[in-house]
ModelCIF file with pLDDT and N, C-alpha, C, O atoms, coordinates in Angstrom:
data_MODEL
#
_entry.id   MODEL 
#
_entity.id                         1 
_entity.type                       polymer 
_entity.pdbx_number_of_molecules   1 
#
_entity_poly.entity_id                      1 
_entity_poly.type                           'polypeptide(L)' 
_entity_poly.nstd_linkage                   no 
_entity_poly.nstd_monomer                   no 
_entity_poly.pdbx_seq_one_letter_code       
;(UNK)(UNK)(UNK)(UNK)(UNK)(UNK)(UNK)(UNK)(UNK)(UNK)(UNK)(UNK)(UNK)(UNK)(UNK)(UNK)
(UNK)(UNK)(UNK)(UNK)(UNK)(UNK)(UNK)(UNK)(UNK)(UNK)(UNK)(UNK)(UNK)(UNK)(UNK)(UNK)
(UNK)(UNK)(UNK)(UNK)(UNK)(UNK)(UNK)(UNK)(UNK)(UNK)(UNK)(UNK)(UNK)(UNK)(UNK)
;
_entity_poly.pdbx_seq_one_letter_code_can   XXXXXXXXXXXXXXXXXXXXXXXXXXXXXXXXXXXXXXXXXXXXXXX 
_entity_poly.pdbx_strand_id                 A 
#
loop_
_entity_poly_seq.entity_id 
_entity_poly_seq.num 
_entity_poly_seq.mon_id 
_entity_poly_seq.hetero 
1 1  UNK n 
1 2  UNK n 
1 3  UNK n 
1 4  UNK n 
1 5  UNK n 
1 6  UNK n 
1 7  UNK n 
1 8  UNK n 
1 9  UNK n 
1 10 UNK n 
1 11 UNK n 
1 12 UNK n 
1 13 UNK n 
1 14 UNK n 
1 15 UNK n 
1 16 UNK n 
1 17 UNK n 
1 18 UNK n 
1 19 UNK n 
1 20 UNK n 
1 21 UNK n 
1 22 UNK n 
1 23 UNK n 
1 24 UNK n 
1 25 UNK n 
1 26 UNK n 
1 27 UNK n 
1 28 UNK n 
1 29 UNK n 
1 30 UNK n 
1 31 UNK n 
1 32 UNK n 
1 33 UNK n 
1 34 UNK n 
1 35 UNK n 
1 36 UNK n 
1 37 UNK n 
1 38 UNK n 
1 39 UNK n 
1 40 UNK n 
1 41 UNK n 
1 42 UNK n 
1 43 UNK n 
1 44 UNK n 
1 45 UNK n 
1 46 UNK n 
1 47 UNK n 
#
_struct_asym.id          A 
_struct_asym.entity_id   1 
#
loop_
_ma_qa_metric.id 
_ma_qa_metric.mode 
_ma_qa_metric.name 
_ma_qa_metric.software_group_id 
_ma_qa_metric.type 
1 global pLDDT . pLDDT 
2 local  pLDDT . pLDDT 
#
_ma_qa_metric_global.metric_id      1 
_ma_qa_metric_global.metric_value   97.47 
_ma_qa_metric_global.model_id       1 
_ma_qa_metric_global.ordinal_id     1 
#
loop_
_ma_qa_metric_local.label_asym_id 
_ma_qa_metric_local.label_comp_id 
_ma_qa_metric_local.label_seq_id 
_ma_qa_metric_local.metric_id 
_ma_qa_metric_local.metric_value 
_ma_qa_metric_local.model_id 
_ma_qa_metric_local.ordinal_id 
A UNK 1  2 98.00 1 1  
A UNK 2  2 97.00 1 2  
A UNK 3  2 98.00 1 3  
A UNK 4  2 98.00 1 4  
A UNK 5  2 97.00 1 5  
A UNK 6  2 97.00 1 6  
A UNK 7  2 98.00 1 7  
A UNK 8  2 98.00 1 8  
A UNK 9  2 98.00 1 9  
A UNK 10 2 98.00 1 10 
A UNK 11 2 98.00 1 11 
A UNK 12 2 98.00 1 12 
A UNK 13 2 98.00 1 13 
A UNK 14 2 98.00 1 14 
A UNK 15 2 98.00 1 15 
A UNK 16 2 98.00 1 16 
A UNK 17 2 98.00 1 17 
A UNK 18 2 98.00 1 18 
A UNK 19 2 97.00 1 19 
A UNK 20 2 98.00 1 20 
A UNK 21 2 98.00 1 21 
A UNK 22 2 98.00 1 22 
A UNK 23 2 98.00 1 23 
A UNK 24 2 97.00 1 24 
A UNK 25 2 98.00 1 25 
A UNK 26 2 98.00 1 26 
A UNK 27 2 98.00 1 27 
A UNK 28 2 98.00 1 28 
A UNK 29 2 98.00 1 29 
A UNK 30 2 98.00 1 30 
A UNK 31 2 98.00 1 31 
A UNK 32 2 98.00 1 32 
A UNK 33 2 98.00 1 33 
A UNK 34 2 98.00 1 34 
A UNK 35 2 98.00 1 35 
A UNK 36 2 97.00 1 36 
A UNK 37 2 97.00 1 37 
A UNK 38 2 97.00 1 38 
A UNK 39 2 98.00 1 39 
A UNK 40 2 97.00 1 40 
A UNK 41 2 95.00 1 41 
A UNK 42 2 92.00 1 42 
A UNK 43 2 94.00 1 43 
A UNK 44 2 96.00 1 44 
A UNK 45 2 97.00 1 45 
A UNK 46 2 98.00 1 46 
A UNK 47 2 98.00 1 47 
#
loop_
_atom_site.group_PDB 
_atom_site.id 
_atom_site.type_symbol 
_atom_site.label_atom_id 
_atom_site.label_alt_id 
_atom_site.label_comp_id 
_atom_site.label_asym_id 
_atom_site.label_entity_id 
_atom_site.label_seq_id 
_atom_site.pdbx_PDB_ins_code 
_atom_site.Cartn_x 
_atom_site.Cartn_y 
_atom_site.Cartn_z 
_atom_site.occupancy 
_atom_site.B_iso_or_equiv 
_atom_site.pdbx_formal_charge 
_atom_site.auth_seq_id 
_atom_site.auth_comp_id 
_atom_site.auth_asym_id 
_atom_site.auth_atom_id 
_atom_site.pdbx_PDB_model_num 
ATOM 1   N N  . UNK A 1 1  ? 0.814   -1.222  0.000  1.00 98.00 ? 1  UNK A N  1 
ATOM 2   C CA . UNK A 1 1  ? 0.000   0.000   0.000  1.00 98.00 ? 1  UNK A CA 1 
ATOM 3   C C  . UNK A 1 1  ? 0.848   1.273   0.000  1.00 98.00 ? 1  UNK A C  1 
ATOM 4   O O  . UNK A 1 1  ? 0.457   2.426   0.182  1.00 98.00 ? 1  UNK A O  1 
ATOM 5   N N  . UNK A 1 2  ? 1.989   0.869   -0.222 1.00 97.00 ? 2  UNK A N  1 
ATOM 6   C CA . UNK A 1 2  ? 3.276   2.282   0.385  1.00 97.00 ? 2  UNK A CA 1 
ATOM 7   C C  . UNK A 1 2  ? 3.619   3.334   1.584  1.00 97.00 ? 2  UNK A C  1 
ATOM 8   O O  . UNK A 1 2  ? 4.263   4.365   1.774  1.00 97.00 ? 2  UNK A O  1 
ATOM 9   N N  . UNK A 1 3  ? 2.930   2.579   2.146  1.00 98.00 ? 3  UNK A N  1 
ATOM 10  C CA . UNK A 1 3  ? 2.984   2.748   3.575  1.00 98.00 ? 3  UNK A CA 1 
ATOM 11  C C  . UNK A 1 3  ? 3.943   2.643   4.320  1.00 98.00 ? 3  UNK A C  1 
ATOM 12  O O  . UNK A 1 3  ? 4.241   3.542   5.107  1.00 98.00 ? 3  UNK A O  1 
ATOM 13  N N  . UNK A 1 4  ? 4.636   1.483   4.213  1.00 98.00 ? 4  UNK A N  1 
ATOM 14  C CA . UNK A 1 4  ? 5.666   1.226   4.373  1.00 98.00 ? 4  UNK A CA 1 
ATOM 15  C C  . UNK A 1 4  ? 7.352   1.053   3.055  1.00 98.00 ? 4  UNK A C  1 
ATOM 16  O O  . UNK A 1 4  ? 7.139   0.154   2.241  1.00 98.00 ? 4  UNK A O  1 
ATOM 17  N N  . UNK A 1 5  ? 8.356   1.551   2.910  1.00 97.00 ? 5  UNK A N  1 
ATOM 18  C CA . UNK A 1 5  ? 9.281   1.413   1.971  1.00 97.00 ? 5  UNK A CA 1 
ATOM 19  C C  . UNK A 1 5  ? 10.150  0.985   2.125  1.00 97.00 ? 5  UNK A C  1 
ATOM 20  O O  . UNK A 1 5  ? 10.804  1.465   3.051  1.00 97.00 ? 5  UNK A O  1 
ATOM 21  N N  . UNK A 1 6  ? 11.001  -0.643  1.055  1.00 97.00 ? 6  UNK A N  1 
ATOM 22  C CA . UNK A 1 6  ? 12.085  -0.933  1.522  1.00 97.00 ? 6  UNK A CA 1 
ATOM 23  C C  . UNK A 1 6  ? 11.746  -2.446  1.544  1.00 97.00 ? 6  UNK A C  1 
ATOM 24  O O  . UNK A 1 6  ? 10.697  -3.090  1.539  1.00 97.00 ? 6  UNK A O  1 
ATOM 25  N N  . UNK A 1 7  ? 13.158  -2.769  1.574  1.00 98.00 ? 7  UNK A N  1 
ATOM 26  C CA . UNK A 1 7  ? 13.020  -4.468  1.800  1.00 98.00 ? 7  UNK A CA 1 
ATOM 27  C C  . UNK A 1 7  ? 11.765  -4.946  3.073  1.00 98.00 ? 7  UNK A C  1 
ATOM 28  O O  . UNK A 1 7  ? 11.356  -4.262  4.011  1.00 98.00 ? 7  UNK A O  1 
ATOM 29  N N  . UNK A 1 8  ? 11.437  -6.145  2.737  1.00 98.00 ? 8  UNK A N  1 
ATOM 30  C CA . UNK A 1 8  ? 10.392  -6.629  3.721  1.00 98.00 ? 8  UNK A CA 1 
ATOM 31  C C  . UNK A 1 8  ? 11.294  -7.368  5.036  1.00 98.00 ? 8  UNK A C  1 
ATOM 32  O O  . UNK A 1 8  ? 11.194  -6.915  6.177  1.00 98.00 ? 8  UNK A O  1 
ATOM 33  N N  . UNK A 1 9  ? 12.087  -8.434  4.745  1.00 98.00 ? 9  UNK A N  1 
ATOM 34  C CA . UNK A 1 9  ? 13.256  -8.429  5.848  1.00 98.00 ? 9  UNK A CA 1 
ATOM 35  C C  . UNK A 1 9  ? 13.945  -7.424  6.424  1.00 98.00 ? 9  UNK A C  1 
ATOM 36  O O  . UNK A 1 9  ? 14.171  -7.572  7.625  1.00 98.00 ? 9  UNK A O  1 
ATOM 37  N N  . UNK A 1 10 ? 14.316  -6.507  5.939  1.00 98.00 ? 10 UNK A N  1 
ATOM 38  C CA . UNK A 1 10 ? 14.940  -5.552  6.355  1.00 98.00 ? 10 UNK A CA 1 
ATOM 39  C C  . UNK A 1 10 ? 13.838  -4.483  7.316  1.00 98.00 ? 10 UNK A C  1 
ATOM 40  O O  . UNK A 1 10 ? 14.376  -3.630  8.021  1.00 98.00 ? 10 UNK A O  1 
ATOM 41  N N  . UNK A 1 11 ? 12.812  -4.550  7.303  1.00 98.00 ? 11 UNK A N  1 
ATOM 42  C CA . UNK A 1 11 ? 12.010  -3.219  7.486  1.00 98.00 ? 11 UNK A CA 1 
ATOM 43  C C  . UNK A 1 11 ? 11.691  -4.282  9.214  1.00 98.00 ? 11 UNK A C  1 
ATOM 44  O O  . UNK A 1 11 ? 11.698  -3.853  10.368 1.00 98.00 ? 11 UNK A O  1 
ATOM 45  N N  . UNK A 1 12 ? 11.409  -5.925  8.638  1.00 98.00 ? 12 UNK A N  1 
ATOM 46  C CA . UNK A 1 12 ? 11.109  -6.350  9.992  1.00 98.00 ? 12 UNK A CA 1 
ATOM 47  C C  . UNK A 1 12 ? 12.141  -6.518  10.781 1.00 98.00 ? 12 UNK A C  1 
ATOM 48  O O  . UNK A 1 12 ? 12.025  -6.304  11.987 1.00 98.00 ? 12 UNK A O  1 
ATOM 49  N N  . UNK A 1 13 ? 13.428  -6.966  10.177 1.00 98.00 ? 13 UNK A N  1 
ATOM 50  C CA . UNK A 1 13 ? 14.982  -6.541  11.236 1.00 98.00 ? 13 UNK A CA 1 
ATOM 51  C C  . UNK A 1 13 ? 14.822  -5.466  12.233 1.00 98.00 ? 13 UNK A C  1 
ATOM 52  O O  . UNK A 1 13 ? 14.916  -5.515  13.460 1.00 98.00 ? 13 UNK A O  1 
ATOM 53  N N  . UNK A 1 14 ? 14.528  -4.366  11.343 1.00 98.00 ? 14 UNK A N  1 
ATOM 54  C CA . UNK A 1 14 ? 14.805  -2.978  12.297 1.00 98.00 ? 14 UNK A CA 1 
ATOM 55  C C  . UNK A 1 14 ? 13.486  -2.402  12.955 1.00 98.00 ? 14 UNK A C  1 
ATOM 56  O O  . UNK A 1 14 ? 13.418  -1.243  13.364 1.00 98.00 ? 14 UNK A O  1 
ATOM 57  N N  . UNK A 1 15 ? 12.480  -3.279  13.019 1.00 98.00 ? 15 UNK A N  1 
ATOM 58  C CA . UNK A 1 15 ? 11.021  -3.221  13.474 1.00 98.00 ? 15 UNK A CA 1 
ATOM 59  C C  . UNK A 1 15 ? 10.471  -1.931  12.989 1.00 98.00 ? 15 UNK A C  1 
ATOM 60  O O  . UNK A 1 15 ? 10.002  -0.983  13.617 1.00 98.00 ? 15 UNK A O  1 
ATOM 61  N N  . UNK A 1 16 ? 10.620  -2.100  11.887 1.00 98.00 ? 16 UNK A N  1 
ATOM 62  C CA . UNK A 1 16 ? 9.738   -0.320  11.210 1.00 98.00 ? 16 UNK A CA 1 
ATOM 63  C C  . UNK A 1 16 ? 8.722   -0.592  11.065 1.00 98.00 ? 16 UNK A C  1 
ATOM 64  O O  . UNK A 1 16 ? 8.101   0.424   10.754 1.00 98.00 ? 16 UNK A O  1 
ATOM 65  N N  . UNK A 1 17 ? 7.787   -1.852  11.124 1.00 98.00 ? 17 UNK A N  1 
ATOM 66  C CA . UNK A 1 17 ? 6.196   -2.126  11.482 1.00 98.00 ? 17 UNK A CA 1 
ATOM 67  C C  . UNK A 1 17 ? 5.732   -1.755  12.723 1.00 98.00 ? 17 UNK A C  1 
ATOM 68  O O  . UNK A 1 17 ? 4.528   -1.507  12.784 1.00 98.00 ? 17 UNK A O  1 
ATOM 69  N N  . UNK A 1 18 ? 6.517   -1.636  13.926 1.00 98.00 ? 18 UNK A N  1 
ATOM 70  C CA . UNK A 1 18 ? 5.892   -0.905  15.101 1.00 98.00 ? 18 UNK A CA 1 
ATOM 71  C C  . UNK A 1 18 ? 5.249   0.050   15.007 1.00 98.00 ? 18 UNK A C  1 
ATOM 72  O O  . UNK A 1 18 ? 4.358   0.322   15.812 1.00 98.00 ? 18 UNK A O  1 
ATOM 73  N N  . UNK A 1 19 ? 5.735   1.195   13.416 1.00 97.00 ? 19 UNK A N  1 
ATOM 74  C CA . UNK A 1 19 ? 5.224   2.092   13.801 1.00 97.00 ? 19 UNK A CA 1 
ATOM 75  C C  . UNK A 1 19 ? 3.811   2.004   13.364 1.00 97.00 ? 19 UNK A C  1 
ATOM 76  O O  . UNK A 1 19 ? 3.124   3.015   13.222 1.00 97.00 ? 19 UNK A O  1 
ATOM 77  N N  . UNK A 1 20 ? 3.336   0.717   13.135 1.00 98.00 ? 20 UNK A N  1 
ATOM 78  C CA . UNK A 1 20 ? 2.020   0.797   12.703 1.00 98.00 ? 20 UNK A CA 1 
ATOM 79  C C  . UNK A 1 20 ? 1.314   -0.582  13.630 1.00 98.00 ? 20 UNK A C  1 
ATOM 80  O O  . UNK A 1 20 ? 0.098   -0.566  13.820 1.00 98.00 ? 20 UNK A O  1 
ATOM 81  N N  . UNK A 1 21 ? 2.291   -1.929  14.264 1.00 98.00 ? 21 UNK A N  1 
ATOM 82  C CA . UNK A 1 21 ? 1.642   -2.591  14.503 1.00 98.00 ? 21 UNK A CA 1 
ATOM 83  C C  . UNK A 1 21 ? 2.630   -2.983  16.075 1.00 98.00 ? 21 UNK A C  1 
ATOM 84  O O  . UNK A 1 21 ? 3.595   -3.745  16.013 1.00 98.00 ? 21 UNK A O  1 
ATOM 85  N N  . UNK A 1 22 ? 2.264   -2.436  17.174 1.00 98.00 ? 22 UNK A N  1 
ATOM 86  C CA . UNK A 1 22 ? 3.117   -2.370  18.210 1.00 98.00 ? 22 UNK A CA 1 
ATOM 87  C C  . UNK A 1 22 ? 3.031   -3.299  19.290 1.00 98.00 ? 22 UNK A C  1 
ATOM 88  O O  . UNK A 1 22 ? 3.941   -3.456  20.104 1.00 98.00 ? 22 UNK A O  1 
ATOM 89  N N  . UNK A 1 23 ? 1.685   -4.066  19.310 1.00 98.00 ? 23 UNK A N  1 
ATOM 90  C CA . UNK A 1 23 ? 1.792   -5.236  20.591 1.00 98.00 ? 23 UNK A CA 1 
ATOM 91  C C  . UNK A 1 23 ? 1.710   -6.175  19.933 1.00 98.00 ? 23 UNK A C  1 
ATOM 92  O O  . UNK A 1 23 ? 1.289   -6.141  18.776 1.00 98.00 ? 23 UNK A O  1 
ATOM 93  N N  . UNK A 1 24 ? 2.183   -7.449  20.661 1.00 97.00 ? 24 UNK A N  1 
ATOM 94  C CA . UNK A 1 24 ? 1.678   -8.722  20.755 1.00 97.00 ? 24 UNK A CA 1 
ATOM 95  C C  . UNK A 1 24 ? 0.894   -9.301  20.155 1.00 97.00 ? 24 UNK A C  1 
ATOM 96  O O  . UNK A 1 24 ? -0.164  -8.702  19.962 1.00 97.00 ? 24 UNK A O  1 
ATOM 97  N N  . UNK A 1 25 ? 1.037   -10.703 19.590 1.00 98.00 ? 25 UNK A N  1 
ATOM 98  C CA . UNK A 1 25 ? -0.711  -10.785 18.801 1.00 98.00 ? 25 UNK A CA 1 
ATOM 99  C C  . UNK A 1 25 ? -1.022  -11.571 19.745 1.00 98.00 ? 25 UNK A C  1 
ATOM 100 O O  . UNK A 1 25 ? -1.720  -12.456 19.249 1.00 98.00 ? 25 UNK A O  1 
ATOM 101 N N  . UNK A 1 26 ? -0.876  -11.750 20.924 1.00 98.00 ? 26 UNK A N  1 
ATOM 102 C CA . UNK A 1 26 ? -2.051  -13.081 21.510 1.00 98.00 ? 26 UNK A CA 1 
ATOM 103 C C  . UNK A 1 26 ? -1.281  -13.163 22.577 1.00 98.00 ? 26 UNK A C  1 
ATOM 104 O O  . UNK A 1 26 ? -0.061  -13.302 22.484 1.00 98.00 ? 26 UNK A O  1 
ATOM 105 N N  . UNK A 1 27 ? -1.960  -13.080 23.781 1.00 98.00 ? 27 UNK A N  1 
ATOM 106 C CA . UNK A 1 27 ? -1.754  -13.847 24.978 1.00 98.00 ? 27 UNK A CA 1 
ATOM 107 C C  . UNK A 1 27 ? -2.479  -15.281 25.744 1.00 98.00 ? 27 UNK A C  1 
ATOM 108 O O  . UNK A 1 27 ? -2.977  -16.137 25.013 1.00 98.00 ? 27 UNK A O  1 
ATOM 109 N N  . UNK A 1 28 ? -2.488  -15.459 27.314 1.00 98.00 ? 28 UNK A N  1 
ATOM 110 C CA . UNK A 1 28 ? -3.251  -16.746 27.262 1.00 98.00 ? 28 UNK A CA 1 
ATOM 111 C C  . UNK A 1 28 ? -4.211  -16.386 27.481 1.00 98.00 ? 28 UNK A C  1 
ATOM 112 O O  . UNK A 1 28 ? -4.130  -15.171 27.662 1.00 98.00 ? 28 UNK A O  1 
ATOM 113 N N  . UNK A 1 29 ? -5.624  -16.889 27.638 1.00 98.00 ? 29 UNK A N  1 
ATOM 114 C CA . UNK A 1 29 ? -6.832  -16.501 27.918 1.00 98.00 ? 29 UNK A CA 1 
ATOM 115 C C  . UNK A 1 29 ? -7.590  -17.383 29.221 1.00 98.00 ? 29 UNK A C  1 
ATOM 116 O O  . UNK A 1 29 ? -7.008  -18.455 29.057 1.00 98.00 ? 29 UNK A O  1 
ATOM 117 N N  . UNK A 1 30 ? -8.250  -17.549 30.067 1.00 98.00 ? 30 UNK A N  1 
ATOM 118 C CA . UNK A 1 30 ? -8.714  -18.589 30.974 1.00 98.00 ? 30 UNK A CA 1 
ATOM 119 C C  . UNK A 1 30 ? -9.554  -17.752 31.980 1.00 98.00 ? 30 UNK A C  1 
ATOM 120 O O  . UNK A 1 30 ? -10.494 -17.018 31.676 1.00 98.00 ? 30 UNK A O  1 
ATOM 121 N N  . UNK A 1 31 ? -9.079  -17.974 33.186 1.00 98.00 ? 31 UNK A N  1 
ATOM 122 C CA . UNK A 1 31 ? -10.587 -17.819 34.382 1.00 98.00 ? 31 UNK A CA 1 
ATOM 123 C C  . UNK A 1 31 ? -9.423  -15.894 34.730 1.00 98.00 ? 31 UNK A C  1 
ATOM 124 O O  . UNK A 1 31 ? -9.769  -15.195 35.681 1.00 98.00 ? 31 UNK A O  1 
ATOM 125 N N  . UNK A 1 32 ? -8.523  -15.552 34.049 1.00 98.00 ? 32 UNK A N  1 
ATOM 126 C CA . UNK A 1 32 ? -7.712  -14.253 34.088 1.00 98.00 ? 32 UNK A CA 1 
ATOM 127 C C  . UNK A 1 32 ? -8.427  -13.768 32.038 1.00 98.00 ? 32 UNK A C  1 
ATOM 128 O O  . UNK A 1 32 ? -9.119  -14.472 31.304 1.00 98.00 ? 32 UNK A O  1 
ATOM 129 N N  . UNK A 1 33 ? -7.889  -12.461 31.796 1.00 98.00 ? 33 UNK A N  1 
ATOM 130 C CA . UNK A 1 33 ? -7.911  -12.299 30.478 1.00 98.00 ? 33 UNK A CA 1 
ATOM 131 C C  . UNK A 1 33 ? -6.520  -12.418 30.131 1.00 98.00 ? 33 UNK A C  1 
ATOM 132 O O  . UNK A 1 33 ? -6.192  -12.968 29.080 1.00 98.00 ? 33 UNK A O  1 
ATOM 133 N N  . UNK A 1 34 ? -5.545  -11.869 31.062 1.00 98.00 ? 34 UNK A N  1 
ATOM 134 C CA . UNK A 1 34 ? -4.354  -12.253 30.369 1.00 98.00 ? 34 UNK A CA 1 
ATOM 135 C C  . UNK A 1 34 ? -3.993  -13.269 31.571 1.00 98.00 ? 34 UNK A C  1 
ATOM 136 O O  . UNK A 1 34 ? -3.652  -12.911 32.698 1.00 98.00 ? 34 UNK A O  1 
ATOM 137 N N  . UNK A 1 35 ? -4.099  -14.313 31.224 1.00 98.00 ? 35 UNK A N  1 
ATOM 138 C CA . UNK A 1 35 ? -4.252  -15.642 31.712 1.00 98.00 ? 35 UNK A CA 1 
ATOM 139 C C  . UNK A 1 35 ? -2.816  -16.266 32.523 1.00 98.00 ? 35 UNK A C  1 
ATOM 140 O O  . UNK A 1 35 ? -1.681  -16.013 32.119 1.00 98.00 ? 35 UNK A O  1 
ATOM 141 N N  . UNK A 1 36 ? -3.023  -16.862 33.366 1.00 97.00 ? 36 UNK A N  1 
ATOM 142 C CA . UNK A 1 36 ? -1.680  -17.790 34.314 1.00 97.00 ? 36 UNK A CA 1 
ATOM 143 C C  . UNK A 1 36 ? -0.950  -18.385 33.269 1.00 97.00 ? 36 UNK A C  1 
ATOM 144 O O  . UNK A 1 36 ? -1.422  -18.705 32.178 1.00 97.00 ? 36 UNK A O  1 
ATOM 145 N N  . UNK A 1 37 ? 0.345   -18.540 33.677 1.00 97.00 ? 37 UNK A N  1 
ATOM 146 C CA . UNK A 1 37 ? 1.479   -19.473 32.351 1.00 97.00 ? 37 UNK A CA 1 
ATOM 147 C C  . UNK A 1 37 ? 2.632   -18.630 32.148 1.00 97.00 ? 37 UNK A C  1 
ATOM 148 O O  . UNK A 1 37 ? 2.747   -17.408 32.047 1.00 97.00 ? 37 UNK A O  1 
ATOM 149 N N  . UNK A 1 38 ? 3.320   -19.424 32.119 1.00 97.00 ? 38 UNK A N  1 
ATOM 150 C CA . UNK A 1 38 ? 4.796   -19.043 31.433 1.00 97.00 ? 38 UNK A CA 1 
ATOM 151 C C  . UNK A 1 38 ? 4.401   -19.500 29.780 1.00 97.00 ? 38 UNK A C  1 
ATOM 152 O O  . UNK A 1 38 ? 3.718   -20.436 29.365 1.00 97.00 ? 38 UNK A O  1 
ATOM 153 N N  . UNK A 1 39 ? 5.064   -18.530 29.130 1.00 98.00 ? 39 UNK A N  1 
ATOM 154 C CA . UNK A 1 39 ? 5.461   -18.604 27.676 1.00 98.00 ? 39 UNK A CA 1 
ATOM 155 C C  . UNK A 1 39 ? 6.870   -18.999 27.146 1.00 98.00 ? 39 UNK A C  1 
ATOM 156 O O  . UNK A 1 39 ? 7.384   -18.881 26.034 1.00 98.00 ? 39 UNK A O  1 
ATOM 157 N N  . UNK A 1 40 ? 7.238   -19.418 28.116 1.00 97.00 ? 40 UNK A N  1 
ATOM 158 C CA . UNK A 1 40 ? 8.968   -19.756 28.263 1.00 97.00 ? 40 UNK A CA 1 
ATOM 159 C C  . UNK A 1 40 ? 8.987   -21.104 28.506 1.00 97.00 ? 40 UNK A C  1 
ATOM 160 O O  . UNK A 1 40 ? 8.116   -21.624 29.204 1.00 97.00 ? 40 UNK A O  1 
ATOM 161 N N  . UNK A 1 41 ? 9.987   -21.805 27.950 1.00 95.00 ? 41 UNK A N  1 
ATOM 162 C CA . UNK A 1 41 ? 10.114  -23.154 28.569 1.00 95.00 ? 41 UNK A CA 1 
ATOM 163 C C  . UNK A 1 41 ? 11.618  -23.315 28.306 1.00 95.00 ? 41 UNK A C  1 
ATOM 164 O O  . UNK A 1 41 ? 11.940  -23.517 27.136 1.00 95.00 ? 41 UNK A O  1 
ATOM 165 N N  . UNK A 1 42 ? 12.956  -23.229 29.600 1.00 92.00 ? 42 UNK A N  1 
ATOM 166 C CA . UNK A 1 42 ? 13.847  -22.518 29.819 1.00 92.00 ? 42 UNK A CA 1 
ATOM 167 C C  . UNK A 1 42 ? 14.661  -21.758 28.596 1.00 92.00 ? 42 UNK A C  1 
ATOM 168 O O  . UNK A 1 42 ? 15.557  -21.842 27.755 1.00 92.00 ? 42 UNK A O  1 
ATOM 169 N N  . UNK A 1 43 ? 13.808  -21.093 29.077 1.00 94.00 ? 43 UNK A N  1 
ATOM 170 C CA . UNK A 1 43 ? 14.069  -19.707 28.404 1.00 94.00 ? 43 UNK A CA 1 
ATOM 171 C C  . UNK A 1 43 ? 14.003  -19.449 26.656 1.00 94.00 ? 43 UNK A C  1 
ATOM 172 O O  . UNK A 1 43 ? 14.457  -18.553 25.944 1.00 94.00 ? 43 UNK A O  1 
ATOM 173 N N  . UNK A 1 44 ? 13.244  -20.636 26.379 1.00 96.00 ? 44 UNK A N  1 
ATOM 174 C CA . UNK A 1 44 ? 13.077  -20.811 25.078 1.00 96.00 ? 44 UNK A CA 1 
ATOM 175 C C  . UNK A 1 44 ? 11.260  -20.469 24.819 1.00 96.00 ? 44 UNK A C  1 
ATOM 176 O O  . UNK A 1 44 ? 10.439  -20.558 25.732 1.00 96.00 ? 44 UNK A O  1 
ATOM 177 N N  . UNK A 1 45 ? 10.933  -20.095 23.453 1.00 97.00 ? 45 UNK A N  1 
ATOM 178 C CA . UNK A 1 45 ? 8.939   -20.056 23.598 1.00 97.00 ? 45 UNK A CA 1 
ATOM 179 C C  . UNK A 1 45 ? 9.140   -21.034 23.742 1.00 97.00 ? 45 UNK A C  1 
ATOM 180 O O  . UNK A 1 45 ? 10.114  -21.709 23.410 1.00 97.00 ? 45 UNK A O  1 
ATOM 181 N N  . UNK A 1 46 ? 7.709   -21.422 24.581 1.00 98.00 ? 46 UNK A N  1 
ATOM 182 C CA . UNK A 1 46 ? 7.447   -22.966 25.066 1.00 98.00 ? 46 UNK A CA 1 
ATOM 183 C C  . UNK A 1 46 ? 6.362   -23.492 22.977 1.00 98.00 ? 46 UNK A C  1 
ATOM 184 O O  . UNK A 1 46 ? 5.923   -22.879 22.004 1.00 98.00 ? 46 UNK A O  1 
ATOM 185 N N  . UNK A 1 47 ? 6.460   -24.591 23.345 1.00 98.00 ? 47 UNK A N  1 
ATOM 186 C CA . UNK A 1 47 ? 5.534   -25.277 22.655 1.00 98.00 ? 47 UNK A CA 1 
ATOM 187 C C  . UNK A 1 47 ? 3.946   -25.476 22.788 1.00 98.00 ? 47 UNK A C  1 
ATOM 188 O O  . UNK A 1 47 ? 3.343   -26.187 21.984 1.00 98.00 ? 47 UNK A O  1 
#
């Protein structure tokens, strides 16, 4: 849309989509909204 200019790897290297898309896409959900859990499983994303 030209919104953004420039390599597509390169633009996500240097996070120049923040300036349009800045959180997270998803956390956990349950009896919390942002829900109990580690997202880590040592120190790696969990599975």
């Amino acid at each position: 849309l030209g919104l953004l200019k420039g390599d597509a790897d390169r633009l996500i290297a240097d996070g120049a989509y923040r300036d349009f898309y800045m959180h997270r896409a998803g956390h956990w959900l349950g009896i919390d909204v942002h829900d109990a859990g580690s997202y880590l499983d040592r120190d790696k994303p969990r599975r």
